[in-house]
N, C-alpha and C. Protein backbone atom coordinates (compact mmCIF):
# COMPACT_ATOMS: atom_id res chain seq x y z
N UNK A 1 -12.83 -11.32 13.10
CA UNK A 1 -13.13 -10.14 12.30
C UNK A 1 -11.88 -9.68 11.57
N UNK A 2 -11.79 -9.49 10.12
CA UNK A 2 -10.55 -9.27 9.62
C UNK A 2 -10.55 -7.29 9.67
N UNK A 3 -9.52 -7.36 9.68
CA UNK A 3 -8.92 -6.04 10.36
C UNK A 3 -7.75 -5.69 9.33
N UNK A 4 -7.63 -4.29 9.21
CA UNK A 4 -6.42 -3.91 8.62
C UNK A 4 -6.05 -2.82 9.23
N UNK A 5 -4.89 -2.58 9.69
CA UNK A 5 -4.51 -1.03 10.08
C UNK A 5 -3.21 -0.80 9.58
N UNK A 6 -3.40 0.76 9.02
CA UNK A 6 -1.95 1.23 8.31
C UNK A 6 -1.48 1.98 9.60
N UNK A 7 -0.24 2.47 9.56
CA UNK A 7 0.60 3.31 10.33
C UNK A 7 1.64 3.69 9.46
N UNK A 8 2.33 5.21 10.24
CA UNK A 8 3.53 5.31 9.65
C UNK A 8 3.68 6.59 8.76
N UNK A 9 2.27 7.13 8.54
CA UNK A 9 2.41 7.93 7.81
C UNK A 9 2.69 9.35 8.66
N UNK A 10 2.54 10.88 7.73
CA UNK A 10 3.28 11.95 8.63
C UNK A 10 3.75 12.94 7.30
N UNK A 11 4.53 13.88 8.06
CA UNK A 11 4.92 15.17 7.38
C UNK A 11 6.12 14.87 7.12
N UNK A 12 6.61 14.95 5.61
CA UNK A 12 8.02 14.98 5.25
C UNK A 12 8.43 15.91 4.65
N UNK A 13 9.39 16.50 4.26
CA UNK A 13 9.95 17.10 3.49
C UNK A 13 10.19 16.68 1.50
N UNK A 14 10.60 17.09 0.55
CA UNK A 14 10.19 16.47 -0.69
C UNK A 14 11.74 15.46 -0.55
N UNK A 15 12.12 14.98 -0.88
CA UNK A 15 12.92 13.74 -0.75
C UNK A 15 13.08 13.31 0.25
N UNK A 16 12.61 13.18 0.92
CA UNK A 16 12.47 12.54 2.93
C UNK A 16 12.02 10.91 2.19
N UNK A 17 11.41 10.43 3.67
CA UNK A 17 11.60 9.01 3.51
C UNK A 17 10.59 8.57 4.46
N UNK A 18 9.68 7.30 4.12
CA UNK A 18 8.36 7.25 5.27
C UNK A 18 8.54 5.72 5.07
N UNK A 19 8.15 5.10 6.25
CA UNK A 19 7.61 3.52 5.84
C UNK A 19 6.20 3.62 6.46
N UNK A 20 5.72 2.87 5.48
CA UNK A 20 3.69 2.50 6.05
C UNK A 20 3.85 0.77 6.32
N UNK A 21 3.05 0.78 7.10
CA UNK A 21 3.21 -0.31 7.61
C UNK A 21 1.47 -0.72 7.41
N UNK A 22 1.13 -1.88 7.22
CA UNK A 22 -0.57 -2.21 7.18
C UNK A 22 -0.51 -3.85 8.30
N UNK A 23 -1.16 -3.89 8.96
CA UNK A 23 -0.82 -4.58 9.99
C UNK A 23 -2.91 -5.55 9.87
N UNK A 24 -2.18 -6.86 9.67
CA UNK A 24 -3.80 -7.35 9.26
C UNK A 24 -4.02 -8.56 9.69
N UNK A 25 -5.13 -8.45 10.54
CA UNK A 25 -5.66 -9.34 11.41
C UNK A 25 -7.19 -10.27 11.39
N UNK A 26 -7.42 -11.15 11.94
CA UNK A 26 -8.39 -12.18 11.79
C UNK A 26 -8.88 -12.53 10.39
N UNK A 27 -7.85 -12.98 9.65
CA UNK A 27 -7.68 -13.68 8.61
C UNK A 27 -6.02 -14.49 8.14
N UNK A 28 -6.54 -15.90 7.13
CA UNK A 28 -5.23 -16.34 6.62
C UNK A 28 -4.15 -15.45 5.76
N UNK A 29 -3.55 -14.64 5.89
CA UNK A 29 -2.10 -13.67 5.95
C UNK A 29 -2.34 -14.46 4.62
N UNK A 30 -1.52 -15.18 4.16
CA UNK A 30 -0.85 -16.08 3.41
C UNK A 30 -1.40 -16.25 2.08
N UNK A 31 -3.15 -15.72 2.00
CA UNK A 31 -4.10 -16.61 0.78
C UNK A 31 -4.60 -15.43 0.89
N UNK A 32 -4.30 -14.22 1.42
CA UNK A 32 -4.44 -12.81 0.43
C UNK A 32 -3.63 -11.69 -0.88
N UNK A 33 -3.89 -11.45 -1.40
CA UNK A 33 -2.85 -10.55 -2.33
C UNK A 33 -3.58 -9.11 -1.20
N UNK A 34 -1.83 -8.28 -1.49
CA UNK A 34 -2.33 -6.82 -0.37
C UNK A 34 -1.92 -6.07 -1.34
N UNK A 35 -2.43 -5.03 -1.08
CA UNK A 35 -1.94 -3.69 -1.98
C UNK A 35 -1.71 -2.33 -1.03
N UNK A 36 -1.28 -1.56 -1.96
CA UNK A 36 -1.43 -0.04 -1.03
C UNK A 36 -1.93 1.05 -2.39
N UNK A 37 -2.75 1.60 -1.93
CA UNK A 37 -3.83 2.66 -2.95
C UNK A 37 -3.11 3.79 -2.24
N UNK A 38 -3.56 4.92 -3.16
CA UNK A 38 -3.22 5.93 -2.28
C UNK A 38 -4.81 7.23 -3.12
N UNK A 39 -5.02 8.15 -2.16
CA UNK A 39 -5.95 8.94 -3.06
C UNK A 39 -5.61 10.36 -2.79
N UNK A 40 -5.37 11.46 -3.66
CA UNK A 40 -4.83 12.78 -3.53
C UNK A 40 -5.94 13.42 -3.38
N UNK A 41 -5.68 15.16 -3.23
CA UNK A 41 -7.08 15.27 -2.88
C UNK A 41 -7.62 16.31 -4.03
N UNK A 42 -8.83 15.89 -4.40
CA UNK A 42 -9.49 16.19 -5.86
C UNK A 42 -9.14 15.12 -7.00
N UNK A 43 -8.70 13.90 -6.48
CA UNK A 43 -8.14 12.73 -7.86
C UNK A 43 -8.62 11.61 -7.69
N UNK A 44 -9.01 10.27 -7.96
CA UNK A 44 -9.70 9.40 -7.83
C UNK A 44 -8.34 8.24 -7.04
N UNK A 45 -8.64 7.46 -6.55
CA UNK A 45 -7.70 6.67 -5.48
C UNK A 45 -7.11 6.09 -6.76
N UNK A 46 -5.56 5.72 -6.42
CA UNK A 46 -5.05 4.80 -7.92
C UNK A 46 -4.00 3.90 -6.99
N UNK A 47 -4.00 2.52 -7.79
CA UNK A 47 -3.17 1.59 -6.87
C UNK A 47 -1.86 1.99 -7.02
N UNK A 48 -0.71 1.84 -5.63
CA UNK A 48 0.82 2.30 -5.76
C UNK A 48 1.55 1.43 -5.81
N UNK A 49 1.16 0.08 -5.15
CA UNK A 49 2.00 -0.90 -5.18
C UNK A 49 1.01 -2.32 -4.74
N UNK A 50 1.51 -3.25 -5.28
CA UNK A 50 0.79 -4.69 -4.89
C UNK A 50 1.81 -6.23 -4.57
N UNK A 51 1.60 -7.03 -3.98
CA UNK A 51 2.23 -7.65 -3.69
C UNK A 51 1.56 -9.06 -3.46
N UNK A 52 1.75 -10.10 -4.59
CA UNK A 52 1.10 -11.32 -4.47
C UNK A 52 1.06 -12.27 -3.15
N UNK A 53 0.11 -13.10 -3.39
CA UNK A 53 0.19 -13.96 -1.80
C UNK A 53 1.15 -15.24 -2.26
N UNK A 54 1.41 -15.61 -3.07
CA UNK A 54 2.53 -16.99 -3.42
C UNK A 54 3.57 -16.47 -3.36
N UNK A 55 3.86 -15.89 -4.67
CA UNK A 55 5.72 -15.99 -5.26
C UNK A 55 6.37 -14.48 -4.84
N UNK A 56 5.35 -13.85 -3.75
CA UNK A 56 5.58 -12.20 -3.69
C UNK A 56 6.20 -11.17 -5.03
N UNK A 57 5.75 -11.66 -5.97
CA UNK A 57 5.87 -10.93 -7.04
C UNK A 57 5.10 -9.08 -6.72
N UNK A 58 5.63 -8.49 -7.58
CA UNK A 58 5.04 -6.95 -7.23
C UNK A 58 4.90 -6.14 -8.42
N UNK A 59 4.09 -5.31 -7.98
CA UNK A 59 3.57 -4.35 -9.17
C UNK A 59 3.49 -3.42 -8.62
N UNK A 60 3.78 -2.22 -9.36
CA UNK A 60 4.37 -0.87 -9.23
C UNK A 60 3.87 0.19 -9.83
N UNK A 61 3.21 1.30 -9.29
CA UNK A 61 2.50 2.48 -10.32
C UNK A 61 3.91 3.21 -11.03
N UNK A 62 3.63 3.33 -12.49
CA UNK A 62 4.62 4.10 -12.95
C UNK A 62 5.72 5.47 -12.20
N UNK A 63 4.78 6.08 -11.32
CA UNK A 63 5.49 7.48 -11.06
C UNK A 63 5.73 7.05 -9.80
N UNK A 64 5.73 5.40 -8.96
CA UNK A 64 6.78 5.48 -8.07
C UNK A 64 7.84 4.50 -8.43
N UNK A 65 8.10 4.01 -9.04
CA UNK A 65 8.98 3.08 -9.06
C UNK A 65 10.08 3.19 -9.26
N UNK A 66 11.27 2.60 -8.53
CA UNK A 66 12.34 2.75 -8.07
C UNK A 66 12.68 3.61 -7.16
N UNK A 67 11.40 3.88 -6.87
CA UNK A 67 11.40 4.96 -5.03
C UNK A 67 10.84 4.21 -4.04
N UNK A 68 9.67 3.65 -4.35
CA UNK A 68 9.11 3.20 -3.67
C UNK A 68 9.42 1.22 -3.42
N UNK A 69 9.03 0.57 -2.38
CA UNK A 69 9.09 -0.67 -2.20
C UNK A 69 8.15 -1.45 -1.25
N UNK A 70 7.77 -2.22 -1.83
CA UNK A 70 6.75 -3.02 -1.01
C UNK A 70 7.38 -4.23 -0.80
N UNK A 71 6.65 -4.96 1.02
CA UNK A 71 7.05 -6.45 1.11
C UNK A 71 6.36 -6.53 2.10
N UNK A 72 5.91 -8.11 1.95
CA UNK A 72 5.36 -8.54 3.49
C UNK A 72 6.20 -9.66 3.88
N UNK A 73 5.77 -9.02 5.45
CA UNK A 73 5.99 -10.41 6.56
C UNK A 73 5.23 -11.26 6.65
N UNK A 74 5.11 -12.44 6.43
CA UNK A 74 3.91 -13.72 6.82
C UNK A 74 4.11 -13.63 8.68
N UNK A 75 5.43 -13.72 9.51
CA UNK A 75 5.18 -14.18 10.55
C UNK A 75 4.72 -12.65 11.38
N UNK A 76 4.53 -11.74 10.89
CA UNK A 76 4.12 -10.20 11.23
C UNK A 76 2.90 -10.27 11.06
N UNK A 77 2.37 -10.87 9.88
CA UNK A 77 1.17 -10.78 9.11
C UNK A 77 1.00 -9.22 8.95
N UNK A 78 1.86 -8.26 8.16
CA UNK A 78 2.19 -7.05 7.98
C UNK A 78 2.72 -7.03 6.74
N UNK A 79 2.12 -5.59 5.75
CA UNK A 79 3.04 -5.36 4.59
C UNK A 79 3.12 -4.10 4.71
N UNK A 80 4.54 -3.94 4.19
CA UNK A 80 5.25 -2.70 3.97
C UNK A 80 5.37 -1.85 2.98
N UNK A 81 5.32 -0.53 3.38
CA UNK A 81 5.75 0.37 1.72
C UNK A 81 6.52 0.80 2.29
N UNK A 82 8.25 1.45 1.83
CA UNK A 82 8.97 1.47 2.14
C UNK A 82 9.10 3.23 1.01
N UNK A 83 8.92 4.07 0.97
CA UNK A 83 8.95 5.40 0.71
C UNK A 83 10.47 5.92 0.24
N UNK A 84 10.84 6.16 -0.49
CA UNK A 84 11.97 6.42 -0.47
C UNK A 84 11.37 8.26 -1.68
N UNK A 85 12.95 9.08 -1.70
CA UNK A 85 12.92 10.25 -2.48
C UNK A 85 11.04 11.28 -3.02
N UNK A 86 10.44 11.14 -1.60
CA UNK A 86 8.97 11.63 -1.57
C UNK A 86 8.87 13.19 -2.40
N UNK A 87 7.88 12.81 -3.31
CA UNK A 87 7.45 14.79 -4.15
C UNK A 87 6.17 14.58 -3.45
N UNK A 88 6.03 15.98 -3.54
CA UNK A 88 4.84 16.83 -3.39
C UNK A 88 3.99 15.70 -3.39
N UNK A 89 4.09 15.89 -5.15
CA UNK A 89 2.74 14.80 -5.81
C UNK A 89 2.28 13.40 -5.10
N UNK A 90 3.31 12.87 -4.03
CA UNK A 90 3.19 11.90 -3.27
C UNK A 90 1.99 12.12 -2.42
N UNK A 91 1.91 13.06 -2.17
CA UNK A 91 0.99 13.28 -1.00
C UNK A 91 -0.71 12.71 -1.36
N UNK A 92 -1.32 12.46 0.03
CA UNK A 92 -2.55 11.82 -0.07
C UNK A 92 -2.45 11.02 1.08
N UNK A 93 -3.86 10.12 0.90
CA UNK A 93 -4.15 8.80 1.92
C UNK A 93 -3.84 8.07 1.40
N UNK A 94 -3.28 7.11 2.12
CA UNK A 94 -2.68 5.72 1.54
C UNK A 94 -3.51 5.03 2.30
N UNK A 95 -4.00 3.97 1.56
CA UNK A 95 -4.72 3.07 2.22
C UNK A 95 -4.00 1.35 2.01
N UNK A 96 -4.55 0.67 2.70
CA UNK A 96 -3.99 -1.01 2.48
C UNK A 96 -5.39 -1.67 2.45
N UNK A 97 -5.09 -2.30 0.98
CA UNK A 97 -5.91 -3.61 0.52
C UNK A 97 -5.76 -4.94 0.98
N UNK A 98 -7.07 -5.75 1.00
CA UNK A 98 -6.72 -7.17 0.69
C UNK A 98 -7.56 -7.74 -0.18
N UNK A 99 -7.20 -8.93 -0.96
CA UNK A 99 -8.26 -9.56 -1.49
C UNK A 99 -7.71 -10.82 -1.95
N UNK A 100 -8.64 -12.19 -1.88
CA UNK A 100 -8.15 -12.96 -2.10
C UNK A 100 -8.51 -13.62 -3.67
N UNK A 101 -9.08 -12.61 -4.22
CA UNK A 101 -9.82 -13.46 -5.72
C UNK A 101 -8.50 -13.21 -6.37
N UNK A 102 -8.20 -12.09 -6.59
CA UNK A 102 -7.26 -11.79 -7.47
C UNK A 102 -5.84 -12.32 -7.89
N UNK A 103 -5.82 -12.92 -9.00
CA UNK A 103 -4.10 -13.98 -8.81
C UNK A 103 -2.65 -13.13 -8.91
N UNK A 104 -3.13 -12.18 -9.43
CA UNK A 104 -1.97 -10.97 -9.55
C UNK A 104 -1.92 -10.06 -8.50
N UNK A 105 -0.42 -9.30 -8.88
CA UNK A 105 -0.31 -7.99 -8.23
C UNK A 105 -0.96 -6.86 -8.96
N UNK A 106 -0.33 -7.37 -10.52
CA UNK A 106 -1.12 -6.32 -10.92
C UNK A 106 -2.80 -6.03 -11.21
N UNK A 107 -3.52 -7.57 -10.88
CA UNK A 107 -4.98 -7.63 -11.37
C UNK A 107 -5.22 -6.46 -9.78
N UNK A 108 -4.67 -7.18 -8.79
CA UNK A 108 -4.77 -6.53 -7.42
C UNK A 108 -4.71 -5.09 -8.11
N UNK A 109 -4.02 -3.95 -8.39
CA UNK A 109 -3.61 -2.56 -8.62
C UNK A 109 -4.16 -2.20 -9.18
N UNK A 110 -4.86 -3.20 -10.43
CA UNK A 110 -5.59 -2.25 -11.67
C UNK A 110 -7.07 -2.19 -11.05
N UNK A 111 -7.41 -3.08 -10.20
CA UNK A 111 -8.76 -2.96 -9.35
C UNK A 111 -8.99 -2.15 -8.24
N UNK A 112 -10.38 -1.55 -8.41
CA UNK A 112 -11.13 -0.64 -7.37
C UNK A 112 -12.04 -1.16 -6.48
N UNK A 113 -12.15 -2.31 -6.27
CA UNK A 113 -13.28 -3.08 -6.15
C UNK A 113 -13.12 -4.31 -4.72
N UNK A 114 -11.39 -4.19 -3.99
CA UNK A 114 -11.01 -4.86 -3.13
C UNK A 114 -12.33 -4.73 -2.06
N UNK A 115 -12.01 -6.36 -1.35
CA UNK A 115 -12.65 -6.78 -0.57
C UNK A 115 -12.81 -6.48 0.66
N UNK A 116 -11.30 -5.77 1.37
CA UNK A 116 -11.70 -5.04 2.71
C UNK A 116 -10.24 -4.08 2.29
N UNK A 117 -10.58 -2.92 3.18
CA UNK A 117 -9.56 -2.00 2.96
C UNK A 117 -9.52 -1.48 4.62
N UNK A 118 -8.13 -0.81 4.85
CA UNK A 118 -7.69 -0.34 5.96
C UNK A 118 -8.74 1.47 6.00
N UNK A 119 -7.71 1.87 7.51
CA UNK A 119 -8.85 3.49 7.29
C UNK A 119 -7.62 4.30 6.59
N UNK A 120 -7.06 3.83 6.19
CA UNK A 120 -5.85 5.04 5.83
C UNK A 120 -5.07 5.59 6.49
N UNK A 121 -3.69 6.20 6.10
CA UNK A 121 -3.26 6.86 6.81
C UNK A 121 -2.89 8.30 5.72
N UNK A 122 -2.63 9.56 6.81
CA UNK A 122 -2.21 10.35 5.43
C UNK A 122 -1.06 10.69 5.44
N UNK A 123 -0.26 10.87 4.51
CA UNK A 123 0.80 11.26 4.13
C UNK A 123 1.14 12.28 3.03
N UNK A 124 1.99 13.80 3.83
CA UNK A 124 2.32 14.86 3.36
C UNK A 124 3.26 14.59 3.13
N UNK A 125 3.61 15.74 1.85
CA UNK A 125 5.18 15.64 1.39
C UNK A 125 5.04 17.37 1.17
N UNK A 126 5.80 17.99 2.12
CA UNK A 126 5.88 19.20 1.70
C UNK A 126 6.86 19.96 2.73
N UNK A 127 7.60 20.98 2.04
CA UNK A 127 8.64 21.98 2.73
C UNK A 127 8.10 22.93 3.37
């Protein structure tokens, strides 16, 4: 049964620092592209980061990048968002994708439509 679980998330302060972790099980790791969505509340879910299953290439939502960082482990079978300088506006559920149709990170991000998704975790950013 393929499985996804995020962790990691929590209460920060506005430039604090979080790692999410998506931890994914009974499936080939390797011949999925993963993502991390996130959804605020009253806004429609939008992808934050993606991360191919070959060349780990990545794709990045405009308003985090160069804060934020994604990577996976194959021998973890785990991918990471790595949180860095958190606003407000950060806040929401983050969830973790998988899917294996998609050849991109970014086809992965610009899609709503992934094949199994984690339960989320939530993550505040506030003083």
């Amino acid at each position: 049964q393929l499985q996804l679980v995020e962790s990691g998330g929590g209460l920060v302060q506005p430039g604090g620092s979080l790692r999410l972790s998506c931890a994914a099980s009974g499936f080939t790791f390797d011949n999925y592209v993963i993502g991390w969505f996130r959804q605020a509340p009253g806004k429609e879910r939008e992808g934050v980061s993606c991360i191919s299953r070959s060349d780990g290439s990545t794709n990045y939502a405009d308003s985090v990048k160069g804060r934020f960082t994604i990577s996976r482990d194959s021998a973890k079978n785990t991918v990471y968002l790595h949180m860095n300088s958190l606003k407000p506006e950060d806040t929401g559920i983050y969830y973790c994708a998988a899917d294996f149709r998609f050849i991109t990170a970014q086809i992965m991000c610009d899609r709503d439509d992934q094949t199994y998704w984690g339960q989320g975790t939530q993550v505040t950013v506030s003083s």
